[in-house]
Protein backbone atom coordinates (compact mmCIF):
# COMPACT_ATOMS: atom_id res chain seq x y z
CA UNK A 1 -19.86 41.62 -0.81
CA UNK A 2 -18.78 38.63 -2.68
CA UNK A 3 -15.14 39.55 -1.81
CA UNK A 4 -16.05 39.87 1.95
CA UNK A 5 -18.08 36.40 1.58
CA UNK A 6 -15.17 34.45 0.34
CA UNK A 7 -12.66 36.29 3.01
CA UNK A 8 -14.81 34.93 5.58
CA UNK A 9 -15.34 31.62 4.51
CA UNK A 10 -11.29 31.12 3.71
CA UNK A 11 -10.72 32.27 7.54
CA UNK A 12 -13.40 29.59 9.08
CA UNK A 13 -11.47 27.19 6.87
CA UNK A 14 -8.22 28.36 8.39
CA UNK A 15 -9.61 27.82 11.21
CA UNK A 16 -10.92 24.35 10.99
CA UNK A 17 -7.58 23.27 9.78
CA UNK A 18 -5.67 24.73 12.82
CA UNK A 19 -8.64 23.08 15.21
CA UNK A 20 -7.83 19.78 13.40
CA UNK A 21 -4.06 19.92 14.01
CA UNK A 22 -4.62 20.47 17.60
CA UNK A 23 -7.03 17.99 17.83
CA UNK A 24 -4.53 15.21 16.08
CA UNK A 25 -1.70 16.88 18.32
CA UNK A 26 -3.97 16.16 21.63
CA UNK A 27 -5.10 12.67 20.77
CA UNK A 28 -1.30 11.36 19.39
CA UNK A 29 0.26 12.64 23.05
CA UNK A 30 -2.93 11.01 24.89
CA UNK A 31 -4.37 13.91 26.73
CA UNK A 32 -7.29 13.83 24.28
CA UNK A 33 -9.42 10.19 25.11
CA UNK A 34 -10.35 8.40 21.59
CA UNK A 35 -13.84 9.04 22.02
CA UNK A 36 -13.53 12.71 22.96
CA UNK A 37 -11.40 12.91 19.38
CA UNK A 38 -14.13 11.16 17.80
CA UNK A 39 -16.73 13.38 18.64
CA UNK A 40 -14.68 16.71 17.64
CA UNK A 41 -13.75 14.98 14.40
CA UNK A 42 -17.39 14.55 13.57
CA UNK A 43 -18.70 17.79 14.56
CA UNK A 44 -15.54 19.54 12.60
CA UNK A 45 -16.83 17.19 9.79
CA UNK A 46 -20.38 18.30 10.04
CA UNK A 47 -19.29 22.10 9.98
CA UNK A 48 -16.97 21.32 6.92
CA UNK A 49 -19.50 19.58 4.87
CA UNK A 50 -21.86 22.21 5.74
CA UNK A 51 -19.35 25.12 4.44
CA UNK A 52 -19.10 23.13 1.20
CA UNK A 53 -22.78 22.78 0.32
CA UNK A 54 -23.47 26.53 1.60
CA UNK A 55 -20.74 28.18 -0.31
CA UNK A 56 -21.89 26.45 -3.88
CA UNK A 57 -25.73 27.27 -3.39
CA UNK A 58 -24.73 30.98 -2.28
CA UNK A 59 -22.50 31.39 -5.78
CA UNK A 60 -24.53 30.18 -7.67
CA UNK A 61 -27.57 32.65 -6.27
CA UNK A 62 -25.01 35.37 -6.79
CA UNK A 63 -23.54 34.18 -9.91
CA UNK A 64 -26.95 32.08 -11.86
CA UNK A 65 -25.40 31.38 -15.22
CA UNK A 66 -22.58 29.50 -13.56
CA UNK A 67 -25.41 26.90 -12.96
CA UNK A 68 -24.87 25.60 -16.33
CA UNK A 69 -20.89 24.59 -15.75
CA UNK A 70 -22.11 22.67 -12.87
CA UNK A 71 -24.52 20.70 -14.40
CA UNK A 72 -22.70 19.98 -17.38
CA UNK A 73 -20.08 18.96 -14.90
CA UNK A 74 -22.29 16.85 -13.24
CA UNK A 75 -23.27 15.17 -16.37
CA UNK A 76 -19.87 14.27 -17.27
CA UNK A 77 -19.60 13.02 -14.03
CA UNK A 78 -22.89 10.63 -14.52
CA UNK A 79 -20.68 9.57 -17.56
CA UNK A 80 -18.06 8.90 -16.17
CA UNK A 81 -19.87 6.64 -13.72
CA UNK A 82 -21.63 4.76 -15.94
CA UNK A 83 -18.83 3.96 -18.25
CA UNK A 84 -17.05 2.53 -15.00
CA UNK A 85 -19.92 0.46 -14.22
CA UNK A 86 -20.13 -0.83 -17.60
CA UNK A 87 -16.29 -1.87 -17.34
CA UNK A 88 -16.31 -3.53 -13.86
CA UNK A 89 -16.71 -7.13 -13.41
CA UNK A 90 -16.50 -9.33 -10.83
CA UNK A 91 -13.97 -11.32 -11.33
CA UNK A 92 -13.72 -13.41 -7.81
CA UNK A 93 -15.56 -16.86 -8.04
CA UNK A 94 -18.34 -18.02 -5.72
CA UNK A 95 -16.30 -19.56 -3.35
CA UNK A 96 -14.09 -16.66 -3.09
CA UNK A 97 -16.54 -14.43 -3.01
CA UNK A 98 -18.37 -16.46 0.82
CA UNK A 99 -14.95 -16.54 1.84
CA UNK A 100 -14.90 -12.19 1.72
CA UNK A 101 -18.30 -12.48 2.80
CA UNK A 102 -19.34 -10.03 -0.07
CA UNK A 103 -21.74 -10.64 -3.19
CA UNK A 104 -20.85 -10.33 -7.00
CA UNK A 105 -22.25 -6.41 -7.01
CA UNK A 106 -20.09 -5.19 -4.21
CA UNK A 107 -17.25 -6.57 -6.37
CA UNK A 108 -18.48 -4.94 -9.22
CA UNK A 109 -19.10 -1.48 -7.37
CA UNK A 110 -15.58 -1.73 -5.78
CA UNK A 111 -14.24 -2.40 -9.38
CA UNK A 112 -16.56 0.65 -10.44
CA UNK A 113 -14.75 2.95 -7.90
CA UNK A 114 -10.93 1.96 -9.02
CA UNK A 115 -12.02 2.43 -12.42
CA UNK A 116 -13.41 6.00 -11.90
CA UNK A 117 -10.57 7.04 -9.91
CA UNK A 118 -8.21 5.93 -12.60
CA UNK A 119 -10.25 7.94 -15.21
CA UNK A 120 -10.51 11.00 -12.90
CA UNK A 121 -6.65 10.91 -12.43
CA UNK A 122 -6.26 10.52 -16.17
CA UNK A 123 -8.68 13.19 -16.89
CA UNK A 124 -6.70 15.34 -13.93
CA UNK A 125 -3.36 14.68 -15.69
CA UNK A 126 -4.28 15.70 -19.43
CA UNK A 127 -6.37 18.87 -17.95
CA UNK A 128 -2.47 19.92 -15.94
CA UNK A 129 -0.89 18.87 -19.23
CA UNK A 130 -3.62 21.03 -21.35
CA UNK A 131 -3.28 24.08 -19.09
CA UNK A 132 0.97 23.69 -19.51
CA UNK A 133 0.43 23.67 -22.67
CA UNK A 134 -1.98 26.61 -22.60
CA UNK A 135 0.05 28.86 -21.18
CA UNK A 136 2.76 28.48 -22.64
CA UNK A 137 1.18 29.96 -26.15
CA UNK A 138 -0.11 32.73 -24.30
């Protein structure tokens, strides 16, 4: 079942992806109107996100003790995140900051974001480099 699951979920994914292509295709030689494009984008969206939080829930009623590895995932995550909070500052001045029309914590969320990209690329980088590395000893 789980085989037949995943087979049908990789099709509607297909699927989407060839939808979105024509979609792009139609609006960049103007016989799709911007608004029309809008609308499809958002309802592919909604079906996409909907396919990502359904197919999780449904492993993880199939497959329980996988549970754990997501929510020691998610903790590291909430690590992560706080770590780049604690390392963001806001480094614009007042004046600079009315002139971007933004306050001191937007600067320090947007700081927050670069920083936990950077340590999610790091972290991406030494897990390819661990896996190289891996493989090669077996």
């Amino acid at each position: 079942m789980k085989d037949s699951i995943s087979n049908i979920t990789k099709w509607i994914l297909y699927l989407l992806l060839a939808l979105v292509s024509i979609f792009g295709l139609l609006f960049y030689t103007n016989i799709l109107s911007v608004d029309s494009f809008i609308d499809l984008s958002k309802l592919l969206l909604i079906i996409s996100v909907a396919i990502m939080v359904i197919s999780p829930i449904y492993g993880f009623i199939i497959h329980p003790k996988n549970m754990v590895k997501l929510l020691i995932s998610l903790a590291l995550f909430v690590v992560v995140i706080i770590v780049g909070y604690s390392l963001a500052v806001n480094e614009f001045s007042d004046l600079r900051l009315e002139e971007l029309k933004t306050t001191a914590e937007t600067s320090k969320l947007v700081g927050m974001g670069l920083i936990v990209t950077y340590i999610a690329f790091a972290l991406t980088i030494l897990a390819v480099i661990y896996a190289s590395i891996i493989k090669v000893f077996k």
